[in-house]
Protein backbone atom coordinates (compact mmCIF):
# COMPACT_ATOMS: atom_id res chain seq x y z
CA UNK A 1 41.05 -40.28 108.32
CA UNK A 2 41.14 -43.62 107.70
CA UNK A 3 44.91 -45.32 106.42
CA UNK A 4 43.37 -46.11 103.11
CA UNK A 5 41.90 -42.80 102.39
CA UNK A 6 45.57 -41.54 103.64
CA UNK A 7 46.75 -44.33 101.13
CA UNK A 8 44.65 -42.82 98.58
CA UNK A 9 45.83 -39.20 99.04
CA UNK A 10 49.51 -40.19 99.07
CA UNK A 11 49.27 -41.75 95.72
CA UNK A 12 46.88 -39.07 93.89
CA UNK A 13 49.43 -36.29 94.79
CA UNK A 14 52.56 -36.13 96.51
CA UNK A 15 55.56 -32.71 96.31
CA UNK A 16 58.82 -34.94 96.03
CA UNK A 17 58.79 -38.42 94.95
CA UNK A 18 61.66 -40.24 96.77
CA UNK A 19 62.86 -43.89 96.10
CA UNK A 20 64.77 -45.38 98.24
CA UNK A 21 66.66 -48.56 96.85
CA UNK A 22 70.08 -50.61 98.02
CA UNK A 23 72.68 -47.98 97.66
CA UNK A 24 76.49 -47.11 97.80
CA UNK A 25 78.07 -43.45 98.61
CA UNK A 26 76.12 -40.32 99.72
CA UNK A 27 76.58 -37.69 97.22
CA UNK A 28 74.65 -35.49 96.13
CA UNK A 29 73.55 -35.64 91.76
CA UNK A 30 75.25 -33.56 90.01
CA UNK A 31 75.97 -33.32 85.79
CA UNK A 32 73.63 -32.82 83.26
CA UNK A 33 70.74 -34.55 84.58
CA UNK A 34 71.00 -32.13 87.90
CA UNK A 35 68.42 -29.16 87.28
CA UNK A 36 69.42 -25.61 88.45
CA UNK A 37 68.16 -25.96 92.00
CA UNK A 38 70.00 -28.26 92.99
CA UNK A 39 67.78 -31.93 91.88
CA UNK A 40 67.38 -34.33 91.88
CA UNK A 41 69.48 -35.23 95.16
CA UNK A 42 70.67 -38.68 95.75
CA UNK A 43 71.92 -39.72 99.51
CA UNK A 44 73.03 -43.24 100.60
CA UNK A 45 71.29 -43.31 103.85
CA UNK A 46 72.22 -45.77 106.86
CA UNK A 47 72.41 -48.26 103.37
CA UNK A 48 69.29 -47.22 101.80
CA UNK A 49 69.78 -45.17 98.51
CA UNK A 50 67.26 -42.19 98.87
CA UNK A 51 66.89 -39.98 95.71
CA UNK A 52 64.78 -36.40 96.28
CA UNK A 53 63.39 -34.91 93.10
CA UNK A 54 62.26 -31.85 94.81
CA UNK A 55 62.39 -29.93 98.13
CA UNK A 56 60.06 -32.11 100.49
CA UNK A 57 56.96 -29.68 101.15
CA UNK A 58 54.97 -31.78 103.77
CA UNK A 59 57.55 -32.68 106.68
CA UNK A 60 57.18 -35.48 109.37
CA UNK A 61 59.53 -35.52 111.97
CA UNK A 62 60.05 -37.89 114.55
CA UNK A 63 62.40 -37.11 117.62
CA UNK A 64 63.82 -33.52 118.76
CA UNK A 65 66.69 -33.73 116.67
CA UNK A 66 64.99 -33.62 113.87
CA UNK A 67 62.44 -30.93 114.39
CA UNK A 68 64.93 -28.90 116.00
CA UNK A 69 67.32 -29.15 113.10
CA UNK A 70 64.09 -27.96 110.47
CA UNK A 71 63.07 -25.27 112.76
CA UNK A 72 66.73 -23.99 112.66
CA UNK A 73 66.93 -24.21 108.66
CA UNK A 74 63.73 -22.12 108.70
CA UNK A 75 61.70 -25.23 107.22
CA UNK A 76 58.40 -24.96 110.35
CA UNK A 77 56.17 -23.97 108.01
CA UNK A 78 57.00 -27.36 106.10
CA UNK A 79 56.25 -29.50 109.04
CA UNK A 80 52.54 -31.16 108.94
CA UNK A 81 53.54 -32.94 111.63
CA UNK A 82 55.74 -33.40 114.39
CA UNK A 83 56.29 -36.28 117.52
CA UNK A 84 58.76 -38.40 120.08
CA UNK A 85 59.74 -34.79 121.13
CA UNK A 86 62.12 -35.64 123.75
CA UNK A 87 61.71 -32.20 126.05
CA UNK A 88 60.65 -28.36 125.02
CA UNK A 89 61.98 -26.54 122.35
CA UNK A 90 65.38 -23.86 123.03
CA UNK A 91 64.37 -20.52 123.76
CA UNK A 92 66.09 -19.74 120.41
CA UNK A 93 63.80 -22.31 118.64
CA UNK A 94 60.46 -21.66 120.75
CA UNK A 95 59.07 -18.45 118.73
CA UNK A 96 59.36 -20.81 115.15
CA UNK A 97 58.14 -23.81 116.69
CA UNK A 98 55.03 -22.14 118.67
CA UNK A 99 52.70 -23.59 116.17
CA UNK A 100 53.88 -27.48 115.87
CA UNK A 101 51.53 -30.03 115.16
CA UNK A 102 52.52 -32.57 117.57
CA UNK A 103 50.90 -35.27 116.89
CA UNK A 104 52.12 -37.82 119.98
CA UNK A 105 54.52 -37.48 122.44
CA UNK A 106 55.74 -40.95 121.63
CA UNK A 107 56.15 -42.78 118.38
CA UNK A 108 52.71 -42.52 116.10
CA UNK A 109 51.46 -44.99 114.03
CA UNK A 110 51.35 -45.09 110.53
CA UNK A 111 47.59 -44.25 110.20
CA UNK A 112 48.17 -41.06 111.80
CA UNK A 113 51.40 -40.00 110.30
CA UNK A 114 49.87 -40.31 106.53
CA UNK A 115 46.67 -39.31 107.84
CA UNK A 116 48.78 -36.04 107.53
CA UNK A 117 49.53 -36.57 103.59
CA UNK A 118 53.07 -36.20 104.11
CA UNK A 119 55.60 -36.07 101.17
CA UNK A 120 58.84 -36.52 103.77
CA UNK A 121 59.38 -38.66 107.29
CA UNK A 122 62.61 -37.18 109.25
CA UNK A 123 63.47 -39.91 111.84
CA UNK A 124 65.72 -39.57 114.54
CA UNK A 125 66.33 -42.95 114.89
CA UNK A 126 66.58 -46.01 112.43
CA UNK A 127 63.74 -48.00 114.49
CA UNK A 128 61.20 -45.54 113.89
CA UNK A 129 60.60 -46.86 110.40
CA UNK A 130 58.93 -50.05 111.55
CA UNK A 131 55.91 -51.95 111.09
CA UNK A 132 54.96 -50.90 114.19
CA UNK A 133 55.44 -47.11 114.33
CA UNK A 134 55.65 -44.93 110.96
CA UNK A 135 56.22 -47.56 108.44
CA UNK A 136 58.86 -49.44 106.57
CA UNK A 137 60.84 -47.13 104.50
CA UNK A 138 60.07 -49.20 101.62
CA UNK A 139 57.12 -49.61 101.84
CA UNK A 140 56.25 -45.42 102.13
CA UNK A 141 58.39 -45.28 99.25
CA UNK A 142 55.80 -47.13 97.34
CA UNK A 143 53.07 -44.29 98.39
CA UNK A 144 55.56 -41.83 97.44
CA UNK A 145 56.75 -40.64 100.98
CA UNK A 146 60.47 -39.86 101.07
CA UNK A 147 62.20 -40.87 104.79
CA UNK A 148 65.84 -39.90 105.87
CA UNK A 149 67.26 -41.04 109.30
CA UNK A 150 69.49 -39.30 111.75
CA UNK A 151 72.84 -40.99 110.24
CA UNK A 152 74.23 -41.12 114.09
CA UNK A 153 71.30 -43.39 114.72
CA UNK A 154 72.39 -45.84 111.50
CA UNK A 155 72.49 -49.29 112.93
CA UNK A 156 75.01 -51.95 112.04
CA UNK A 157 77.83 -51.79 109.56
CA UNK A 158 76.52 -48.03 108.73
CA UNK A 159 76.78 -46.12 112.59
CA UNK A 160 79.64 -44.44 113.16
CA UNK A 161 82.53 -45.54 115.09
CA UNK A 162 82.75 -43.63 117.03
CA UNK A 163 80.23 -40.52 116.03
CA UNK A 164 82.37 -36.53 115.84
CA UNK A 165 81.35 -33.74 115.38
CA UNK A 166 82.73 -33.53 112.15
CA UNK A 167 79.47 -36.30 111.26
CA UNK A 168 77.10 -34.46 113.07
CA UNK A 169 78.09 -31.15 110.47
CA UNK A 170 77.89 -33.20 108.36
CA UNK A 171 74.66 -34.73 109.01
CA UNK A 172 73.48 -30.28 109.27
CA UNK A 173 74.93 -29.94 105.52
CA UNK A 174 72.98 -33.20 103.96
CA UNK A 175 69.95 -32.65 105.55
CA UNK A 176 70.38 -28.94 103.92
CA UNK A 177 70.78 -30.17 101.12
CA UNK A 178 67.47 -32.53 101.08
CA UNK A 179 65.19 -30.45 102.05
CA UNK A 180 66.87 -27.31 99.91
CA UNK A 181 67.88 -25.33 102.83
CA UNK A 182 71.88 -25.54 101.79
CA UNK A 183 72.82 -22.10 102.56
CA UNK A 184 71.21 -22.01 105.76
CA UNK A 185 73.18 -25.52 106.60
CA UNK A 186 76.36 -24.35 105.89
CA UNK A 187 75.70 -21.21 107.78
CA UNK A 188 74.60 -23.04 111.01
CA UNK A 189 77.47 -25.41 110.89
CA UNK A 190 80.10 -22.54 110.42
CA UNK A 191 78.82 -21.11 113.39
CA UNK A 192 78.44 -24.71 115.71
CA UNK A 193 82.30 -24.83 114.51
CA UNK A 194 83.26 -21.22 115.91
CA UNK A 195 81.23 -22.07 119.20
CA UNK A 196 82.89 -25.46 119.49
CA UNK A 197 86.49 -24.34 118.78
CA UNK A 198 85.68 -21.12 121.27
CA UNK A 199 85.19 -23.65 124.50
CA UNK A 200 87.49 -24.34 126.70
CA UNK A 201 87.68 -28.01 128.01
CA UNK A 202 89.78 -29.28 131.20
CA UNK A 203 92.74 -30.27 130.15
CA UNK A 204 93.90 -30.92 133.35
CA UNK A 205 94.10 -33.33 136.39
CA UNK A 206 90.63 -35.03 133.76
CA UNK A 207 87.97 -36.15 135.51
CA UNK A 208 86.32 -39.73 135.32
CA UNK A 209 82.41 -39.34 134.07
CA UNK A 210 79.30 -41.51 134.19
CA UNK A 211 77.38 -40.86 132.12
CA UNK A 212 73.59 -41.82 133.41
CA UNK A 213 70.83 -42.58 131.37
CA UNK A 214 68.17 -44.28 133.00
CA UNK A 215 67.30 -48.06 134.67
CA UNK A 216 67.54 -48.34 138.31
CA UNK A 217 68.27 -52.18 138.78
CA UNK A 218 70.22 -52.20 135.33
CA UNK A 219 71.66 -48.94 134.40
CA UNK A 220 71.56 -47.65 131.22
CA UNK A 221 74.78 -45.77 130.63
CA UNK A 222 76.78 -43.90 127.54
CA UNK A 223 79.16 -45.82 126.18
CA UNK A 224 82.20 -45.23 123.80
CA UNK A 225 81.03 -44.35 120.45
CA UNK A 226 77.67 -42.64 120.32
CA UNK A 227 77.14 -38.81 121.78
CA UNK A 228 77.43 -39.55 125.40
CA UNK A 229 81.23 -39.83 124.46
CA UNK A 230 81.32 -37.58 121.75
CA UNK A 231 80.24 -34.76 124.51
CA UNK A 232 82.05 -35.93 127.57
CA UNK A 233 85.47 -36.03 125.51
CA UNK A 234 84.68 -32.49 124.29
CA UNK A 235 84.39 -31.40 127.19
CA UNK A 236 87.39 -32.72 129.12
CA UNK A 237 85.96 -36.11 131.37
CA UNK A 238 87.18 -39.54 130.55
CA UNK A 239 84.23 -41.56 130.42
CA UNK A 240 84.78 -44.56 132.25
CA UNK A 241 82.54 -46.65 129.89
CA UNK A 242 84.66 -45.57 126.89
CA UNK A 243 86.23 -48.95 126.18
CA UNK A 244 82.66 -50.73 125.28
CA UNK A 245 82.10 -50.42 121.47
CA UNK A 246 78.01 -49.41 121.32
CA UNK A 247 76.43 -45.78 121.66
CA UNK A 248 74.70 -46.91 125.18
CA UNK A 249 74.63 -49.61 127.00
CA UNK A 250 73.06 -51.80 129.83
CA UNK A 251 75.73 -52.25 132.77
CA UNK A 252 76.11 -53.22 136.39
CA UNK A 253 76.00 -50.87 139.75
CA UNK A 254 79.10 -53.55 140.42
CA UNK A 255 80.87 -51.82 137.44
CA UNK A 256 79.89 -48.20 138.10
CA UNK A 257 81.22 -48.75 141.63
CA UNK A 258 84.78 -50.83 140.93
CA UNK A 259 85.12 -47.64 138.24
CA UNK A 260 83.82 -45.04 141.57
CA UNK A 261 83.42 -41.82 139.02
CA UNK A 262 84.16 -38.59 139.76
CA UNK A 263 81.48 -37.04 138.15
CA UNK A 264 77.95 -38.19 137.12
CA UNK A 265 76.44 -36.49 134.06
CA UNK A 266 72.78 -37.12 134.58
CA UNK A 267 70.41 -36.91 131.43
CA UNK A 268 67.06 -34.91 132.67
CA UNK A 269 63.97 -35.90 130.80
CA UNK A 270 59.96 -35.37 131.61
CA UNK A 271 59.41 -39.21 131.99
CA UNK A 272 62.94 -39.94 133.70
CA UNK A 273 64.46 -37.07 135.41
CA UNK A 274 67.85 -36.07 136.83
CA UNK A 275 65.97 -35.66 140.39
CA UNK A 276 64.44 -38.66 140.14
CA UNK A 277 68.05 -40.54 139.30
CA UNK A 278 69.86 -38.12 142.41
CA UNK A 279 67.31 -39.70 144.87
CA UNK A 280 67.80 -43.16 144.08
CA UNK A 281 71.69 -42.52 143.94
CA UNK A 282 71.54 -40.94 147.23
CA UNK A 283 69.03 -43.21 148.79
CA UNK A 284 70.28 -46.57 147.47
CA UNK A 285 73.67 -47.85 150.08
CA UNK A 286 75.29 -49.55 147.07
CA UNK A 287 75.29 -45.95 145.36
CA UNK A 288 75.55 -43.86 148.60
CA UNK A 289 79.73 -44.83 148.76
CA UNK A 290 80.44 -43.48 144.67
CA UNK A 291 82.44 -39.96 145.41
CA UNK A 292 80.18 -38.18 142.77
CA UNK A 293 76.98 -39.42 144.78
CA UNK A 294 78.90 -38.38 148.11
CA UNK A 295 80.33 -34.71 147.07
CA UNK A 296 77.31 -34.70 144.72
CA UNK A 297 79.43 -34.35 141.70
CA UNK A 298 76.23 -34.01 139.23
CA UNK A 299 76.01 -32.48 135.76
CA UNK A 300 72.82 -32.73 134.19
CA UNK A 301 71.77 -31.97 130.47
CA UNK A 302 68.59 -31.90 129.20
CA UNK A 303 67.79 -35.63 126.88
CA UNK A 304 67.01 -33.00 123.53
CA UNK A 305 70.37 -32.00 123.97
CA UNK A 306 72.12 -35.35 123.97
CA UNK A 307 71.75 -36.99 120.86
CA UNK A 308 73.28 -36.25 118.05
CA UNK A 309 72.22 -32.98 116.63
CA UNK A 310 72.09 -29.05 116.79
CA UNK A 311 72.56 -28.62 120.19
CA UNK A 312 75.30 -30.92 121.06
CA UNK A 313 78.20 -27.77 121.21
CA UNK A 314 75.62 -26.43 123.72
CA UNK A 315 75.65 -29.36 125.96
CA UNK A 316 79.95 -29.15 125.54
CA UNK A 317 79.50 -25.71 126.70
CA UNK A 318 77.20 -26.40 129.74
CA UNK A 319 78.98 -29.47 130.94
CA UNK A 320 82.28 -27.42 131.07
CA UNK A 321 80.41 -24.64 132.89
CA UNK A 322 78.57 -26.81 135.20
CA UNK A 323 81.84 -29.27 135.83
CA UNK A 324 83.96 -25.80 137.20
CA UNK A 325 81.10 -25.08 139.62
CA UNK A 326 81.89 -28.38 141.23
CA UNK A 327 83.63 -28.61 143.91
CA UNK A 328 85.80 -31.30 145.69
C-alpha cells in the first residue's frame, strides 16, 4: 500500500482520535465531561499533551517494552503491528504473542507502519517518532494516529532523574489507563511490587558493577540514572559509573580499568551478544588485567529485559541469583 492510500485510510476512519498539543501535568480527565468508561483520557507525555477519546483499537508498537507490556494487559489482539523487538518474547508472554505481526526487526518507516491503518503508535523510545522512522508525533496526529512514548525514554527536561521503580509502575498504570486496560495495570503492578519487595539484595561487603552495553573501541556503558542503575542498585552492586548524570553513556577502557570492577553485567542481545563481549574482554590485554574479566565475574541479562519496563523485577531477581553463584 502506497503512504497516500495509507494517508487516505487514516483520515476516512480511525477508532480513537488523539491530539497531541504543548501540555502541562499527566492526569487523567475526569468531571462531567469524562464519560462512564473512563474518556476521554488526557496524559502529558515526555511534554506533549496527548488526549485519547477512546480505547486505541489498532496498536503499533515499537520496541519490546512496549509489546511486552500490551501482551501482558491482554491487548495482542489490538496489535496490527509490531517491530524493534529487542530479543524473543518470555515464556509467560510467548503463547499471547505467537501471532505478532512483526513488521521489521528494526525501526519501520512510516509507509509501512500506516500501511497498517493504525489508530495508536506505542514507542519505546522518544526517537522513534522521527522523520525518518514512524513519523513526527504531530504530524500522525493530523491523520488521526494517537502515539505515547515509554516516559523512561523522555528526553531532556522530561526523563527522569534518576528513573525507580516507582516510575516504571507508574508508567504500567498510565499506559492502563490509555489503552483501557486499568484493572489489569493495577493488577500487574501490585504483583511487580510483591516480587520486588520479596528479593533479597546483598547488603553486604557490595560489589562494584559494570555495566556493559556494547562498543569495543568506545564502550557503551550504564550510567547513573536510566535502568542500568535502577537494576544494579536493586540488586545490591554499586555501579561504578553512577556519578555520570545520563541513562548510558560512551566511556574509556582507561576508566573501566582505573575503576577495575568486580563484576561485569553483560547485556546479551542477537546482534551484540554477551559471548561476543566475554571474548573480546578475555582476548583484549588492556581488559585481560580487570578482576571480573580474570575470575570471570559475568552476569548477563537479556537487552528485553533491561529497559525500562515489565520485566525489570525479573532482571533484579536474576542478577541477585546469578551474582551468589559467583565466586571469588
Amino acid at each position: 500500500m502506497s503512504l497516500l492510500a495509507a494517508t487516505s485510510l487514516l483520515l476516512s476512519g480511525c477508532a480513537a482520535a488523539v491530539a497531541p498539543a504543548a501540555g502541562s501535568g499527566t492526569v487523567p480527565s475526569s468531571g462531567p465531561n469524562a464519560s462512564a468508561t473512563g474518556y476521554p483520557v488526557t496524559v502529558d507525555n515526555c511534554g506533549t499533551a496527548v488526549t485519547v477519546s477512546a480505547a486505541p483499537e489498532r496498536i503499533v508498537s515499537i520496541k519490546s517494552s512496549t509489546t511486552e507490556l500490551l501482551l501482558a494487559l491482554g491487548l495482542g489482539d489490538r496489535i496490527v503491528g509490531s517491530a524493534f523487538l529487542d530479543g524473543p518474547l518470555p515464556e509467560s508472554l510467548a503463547a499471547d504473542g505467537a501471532n505478532l505481526n512483526v513488521i521489521s526487526d528494526f525501526l519501520p518507516g512510516q509507509e509501512a507502519v500506516l500501511g497498517l491503518n493504525p489508530d495508536f503508535i506505542y514507542g519505546g523510545w522518544q526517537s522513534n517518532f522521527s522523520a525518518d522512522g514512524v513519523g513526527e508525533r504531530d504530524a500522525l496526529a493530523s491523520l488521526g494516529v494517537g502515539s505515547y512514548v515509554s516516559p523512561a525514554a523522555c528526553k531532556g527536561e522530561y526523563m527522569p532523574r534518576p528513573l525507580t521503580f516507582d516510575a516504571v509502575f507508574t508508567e504500567i498504570a498510565e499506559a492502563g489507563t490509555i489503552f483501557g486496560a486499568r484493572p489489569k495495570a493495577d493488577a500487574l503492578v501490585a504483583t511487580l511490587k510483591a516480587d520486588l519487595a520479596a528479593l533479597s539484595p546483598k547488603t553486604t561487603g557490595t560489589p562494584t558493577a559494570l555495566w556493559y552495553s556494547s562498543g569495543t573501541t568506545t564502550p557503551y556503558v550504564g550510567a547513573g540514572i536510566g535502568s542500568p542503575n535502577m537494576i544494579m542498585t536493586a540488586a545490591g552492586l554499586t555501579n561504578v559509573f553512577e556519578t555520570v548524570s545520563d541513562t548510558w553513556t560512551s566511556v574509556g577502557w582507561e576508566s573501566i580499568i582505573e575503576a577495575d570492577p568486580s563484576v561485569i553485567v553483560l547485556v546479551d542481545a542477537t546482534w551484540n551478544t554477551a559471548a561476543s563481549k566475554i571474548a573480546y574482554l578475555e582476548s583484549n590485554p588492556a581488559t585481560q588485567v580487570l578482576d571480573a574479566v580474570k575470575n570471570q565475574r559475568y552476569i548477563i541479562l537479556p537487552f528485553a529485559s533491561t529497559e525500562a519496563g515489565i520485566r525489570n523485577v525479573e532482571a533484579v531477581s536474576a542478577t541477585i541469583d546469578q551474582l551468589a553463584n559467583l565466586s571469588g
